[in-house]
N, C-alpha and C. Protein backbone atom coordinates (compact mmCIF):
# COMPACT_ATOMS: atom_id res chain seq x y z
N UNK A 1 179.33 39.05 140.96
CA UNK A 1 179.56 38.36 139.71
C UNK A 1 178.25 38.14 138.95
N UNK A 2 177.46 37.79 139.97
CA UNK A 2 176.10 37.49 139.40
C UNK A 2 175.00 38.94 138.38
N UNK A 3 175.53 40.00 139.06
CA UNK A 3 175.30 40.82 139.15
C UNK A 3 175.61 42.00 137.31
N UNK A 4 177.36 41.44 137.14
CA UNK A 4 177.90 41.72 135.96
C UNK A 4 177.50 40.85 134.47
N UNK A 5 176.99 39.56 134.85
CA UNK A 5 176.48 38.59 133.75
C UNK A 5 175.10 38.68 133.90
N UNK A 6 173.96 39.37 134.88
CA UNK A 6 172.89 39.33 134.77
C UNK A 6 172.94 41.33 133.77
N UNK A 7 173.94 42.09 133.97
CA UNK A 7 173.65 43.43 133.18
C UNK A 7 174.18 43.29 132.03
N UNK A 8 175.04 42.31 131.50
CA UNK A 8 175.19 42.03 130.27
C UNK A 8 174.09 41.05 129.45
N UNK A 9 174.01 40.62 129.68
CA UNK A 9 172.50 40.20 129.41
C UNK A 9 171.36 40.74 128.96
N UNK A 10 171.34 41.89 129.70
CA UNK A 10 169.88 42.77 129.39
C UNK A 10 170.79 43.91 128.59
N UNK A 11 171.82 43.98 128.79
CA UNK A 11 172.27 44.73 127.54
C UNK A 11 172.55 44.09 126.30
N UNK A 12 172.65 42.82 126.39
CA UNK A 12 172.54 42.25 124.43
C UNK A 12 171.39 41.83 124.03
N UNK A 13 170.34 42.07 125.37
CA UNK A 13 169.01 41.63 125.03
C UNK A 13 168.51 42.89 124.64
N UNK A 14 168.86 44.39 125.02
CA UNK A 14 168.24 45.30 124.80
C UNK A 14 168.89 45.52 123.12
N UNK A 15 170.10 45.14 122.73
CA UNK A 15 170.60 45.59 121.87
C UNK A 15 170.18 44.78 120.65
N UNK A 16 169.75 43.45 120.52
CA UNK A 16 168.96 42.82 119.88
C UNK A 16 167.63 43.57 119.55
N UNK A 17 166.71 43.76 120.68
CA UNK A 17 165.64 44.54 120.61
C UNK A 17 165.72 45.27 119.27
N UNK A 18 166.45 46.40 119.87
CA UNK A 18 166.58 47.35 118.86
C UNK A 18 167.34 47.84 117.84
N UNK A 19 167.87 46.96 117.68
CA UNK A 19 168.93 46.68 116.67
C UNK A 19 168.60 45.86 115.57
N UNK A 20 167.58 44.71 115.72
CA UNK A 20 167.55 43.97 114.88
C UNK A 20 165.70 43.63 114.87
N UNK A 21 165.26 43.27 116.19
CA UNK A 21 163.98 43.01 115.76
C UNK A 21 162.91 44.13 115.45
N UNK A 22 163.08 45.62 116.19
CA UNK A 22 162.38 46.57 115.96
C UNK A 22 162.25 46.84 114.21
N UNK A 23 163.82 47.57 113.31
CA UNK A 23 163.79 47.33 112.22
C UNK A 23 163.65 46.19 111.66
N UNK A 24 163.90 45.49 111.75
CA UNK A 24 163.35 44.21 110.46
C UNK A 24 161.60 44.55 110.59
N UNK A 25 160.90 44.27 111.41
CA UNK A 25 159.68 44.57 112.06
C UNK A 25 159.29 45.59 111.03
N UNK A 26 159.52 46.89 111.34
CA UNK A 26 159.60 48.16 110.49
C UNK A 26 159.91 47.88 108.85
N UNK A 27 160.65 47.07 108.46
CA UNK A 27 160.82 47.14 106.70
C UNK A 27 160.13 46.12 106.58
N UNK A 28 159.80 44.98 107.29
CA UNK A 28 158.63 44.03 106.84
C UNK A 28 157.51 45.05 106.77
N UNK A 29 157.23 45.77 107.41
CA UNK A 29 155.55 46.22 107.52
C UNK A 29 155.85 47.11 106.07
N UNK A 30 156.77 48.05 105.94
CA UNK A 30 156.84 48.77 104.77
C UNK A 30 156.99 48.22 103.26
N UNK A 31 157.48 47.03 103.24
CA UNK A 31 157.20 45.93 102.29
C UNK A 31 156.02 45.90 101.58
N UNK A 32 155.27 44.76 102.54
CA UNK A 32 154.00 44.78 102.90
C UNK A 32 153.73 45.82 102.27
N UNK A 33 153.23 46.99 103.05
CA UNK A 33 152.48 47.86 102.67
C UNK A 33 152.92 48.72 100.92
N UNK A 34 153.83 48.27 100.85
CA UNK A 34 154.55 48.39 99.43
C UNK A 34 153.80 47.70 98.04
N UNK A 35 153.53 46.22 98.37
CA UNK A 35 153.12 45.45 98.11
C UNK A 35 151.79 45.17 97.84
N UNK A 36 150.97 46.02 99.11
CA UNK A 36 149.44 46.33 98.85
C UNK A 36 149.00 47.68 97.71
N UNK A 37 150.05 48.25 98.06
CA UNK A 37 149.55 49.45 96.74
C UNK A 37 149.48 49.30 95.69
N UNK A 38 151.08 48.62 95.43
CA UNK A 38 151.23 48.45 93.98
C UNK A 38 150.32 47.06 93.62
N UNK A 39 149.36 46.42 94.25
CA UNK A 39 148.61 45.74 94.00
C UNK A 39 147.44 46.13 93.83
N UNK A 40 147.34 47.34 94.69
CA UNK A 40 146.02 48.32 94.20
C UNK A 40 145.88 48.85 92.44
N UNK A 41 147.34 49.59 92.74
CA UNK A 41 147.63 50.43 91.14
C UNK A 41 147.52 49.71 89.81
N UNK A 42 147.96 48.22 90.24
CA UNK A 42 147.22 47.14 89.70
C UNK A 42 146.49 47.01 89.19
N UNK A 43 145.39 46.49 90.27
CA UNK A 43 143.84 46.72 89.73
C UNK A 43 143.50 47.90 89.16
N UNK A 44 143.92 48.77 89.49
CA UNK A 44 142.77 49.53 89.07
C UNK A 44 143.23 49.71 87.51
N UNK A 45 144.97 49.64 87.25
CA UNK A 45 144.92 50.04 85.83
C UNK A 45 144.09 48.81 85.19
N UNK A 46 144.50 47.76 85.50
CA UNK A 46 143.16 46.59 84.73
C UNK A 46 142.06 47.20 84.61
N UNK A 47 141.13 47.84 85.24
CA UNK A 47 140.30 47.50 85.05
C UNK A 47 139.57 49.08 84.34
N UNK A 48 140.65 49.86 84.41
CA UNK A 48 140.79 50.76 83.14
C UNK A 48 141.10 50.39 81.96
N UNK A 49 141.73 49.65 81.76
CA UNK A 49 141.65 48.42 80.39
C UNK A 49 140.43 47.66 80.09
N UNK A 50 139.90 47.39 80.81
CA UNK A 50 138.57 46.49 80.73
C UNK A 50 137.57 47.56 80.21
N UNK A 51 137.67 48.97 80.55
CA UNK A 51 136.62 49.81 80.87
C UNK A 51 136.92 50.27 79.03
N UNK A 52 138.03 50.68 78.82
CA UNK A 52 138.85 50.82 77.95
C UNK A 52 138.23 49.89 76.77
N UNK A 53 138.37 48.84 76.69
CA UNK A 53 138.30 47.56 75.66
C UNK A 53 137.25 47.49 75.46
N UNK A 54 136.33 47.81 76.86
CA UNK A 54 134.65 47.32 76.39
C UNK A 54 134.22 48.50 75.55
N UNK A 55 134.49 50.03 75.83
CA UNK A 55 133.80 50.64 75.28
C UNK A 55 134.74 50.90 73.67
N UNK A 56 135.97 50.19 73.27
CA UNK A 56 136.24 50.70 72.02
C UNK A 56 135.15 49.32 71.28
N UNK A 57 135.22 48.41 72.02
CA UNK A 57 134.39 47.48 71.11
C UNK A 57 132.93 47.86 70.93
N UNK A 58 132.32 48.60 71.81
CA UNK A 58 130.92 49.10 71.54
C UNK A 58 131.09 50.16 70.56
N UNK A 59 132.17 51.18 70.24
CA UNK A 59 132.16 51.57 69.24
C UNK A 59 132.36 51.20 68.12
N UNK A 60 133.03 49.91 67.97
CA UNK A 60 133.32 49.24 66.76
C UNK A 60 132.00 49.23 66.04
N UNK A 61 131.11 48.24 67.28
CA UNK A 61 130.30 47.19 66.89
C UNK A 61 129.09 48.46 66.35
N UNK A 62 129.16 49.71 67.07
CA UNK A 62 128.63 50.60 66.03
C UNK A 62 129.03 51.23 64.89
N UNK A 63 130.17 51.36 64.82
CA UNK A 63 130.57 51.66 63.34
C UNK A 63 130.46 50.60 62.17
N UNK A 64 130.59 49.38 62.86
CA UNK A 64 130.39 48.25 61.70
C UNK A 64 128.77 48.57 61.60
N UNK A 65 127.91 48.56 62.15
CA UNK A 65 126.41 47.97 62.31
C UNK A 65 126.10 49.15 61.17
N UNK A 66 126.82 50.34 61.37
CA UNK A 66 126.24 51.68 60.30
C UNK A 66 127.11 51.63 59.09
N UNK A 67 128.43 50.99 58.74
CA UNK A 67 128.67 50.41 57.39
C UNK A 67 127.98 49.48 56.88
N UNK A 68 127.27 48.41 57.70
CA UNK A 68 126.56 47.45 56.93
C UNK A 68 125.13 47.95 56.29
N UNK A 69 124.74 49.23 56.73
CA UNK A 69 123.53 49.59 56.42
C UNK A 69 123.52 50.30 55.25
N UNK A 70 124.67 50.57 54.67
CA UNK A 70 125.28 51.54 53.84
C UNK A 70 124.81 50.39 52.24
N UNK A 71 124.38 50.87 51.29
CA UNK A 71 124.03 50.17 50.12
C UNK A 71 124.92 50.98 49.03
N UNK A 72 125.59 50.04 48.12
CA UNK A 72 126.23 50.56 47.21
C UNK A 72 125.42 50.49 46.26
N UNK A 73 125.31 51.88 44.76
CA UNK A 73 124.66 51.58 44.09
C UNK A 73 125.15 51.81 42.82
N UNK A 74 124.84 51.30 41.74
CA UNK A 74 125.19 51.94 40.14
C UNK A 74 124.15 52.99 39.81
N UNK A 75 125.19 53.55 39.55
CA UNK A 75 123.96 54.42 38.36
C UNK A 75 123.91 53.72 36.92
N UNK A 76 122.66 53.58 36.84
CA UNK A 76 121.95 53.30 35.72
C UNK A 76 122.29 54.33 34.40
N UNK A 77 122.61 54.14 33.24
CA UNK A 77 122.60 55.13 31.74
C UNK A 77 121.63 54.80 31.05
């Protein structure tokens, strides 16, 4: 008797195992790792924006700096 409730046992213990804690285990980690990329792809588009922003403003700040140098003039009759 002891014998039939000690192999059922290790059979709902084995079936737990792998039935439930192996996968969950497995889609947590793939989550996760889901989670780290698209936190990568993230950053990095930021900071292609940053890279982006700084250099249209250095072009601004040169196109303004060479309109301001610009003198309008009359011609004289």
């Amino acid at each position: 008797m002891k014998f039939v409730l000690f192999a059922i046992l290790i059979y709902l213990l084995y079936q737990f195992i792998f039935n439930l804690l192996i996968p969950v285990y497995r889609t947590a980690r793939k989550i996760k790792k889901g989670f780290r990329e698209m936190h990568e792809r993230m950053n990095q588009q930021f900071q292609q924006q940053q890279d982006n922003s700084s250099s249209a403003s250095t072009n601004a700040t040169r196109s303004q700096t060479a309109a301001s140098d610009y003198i309008d003039f009359e011609e004289i009759k």
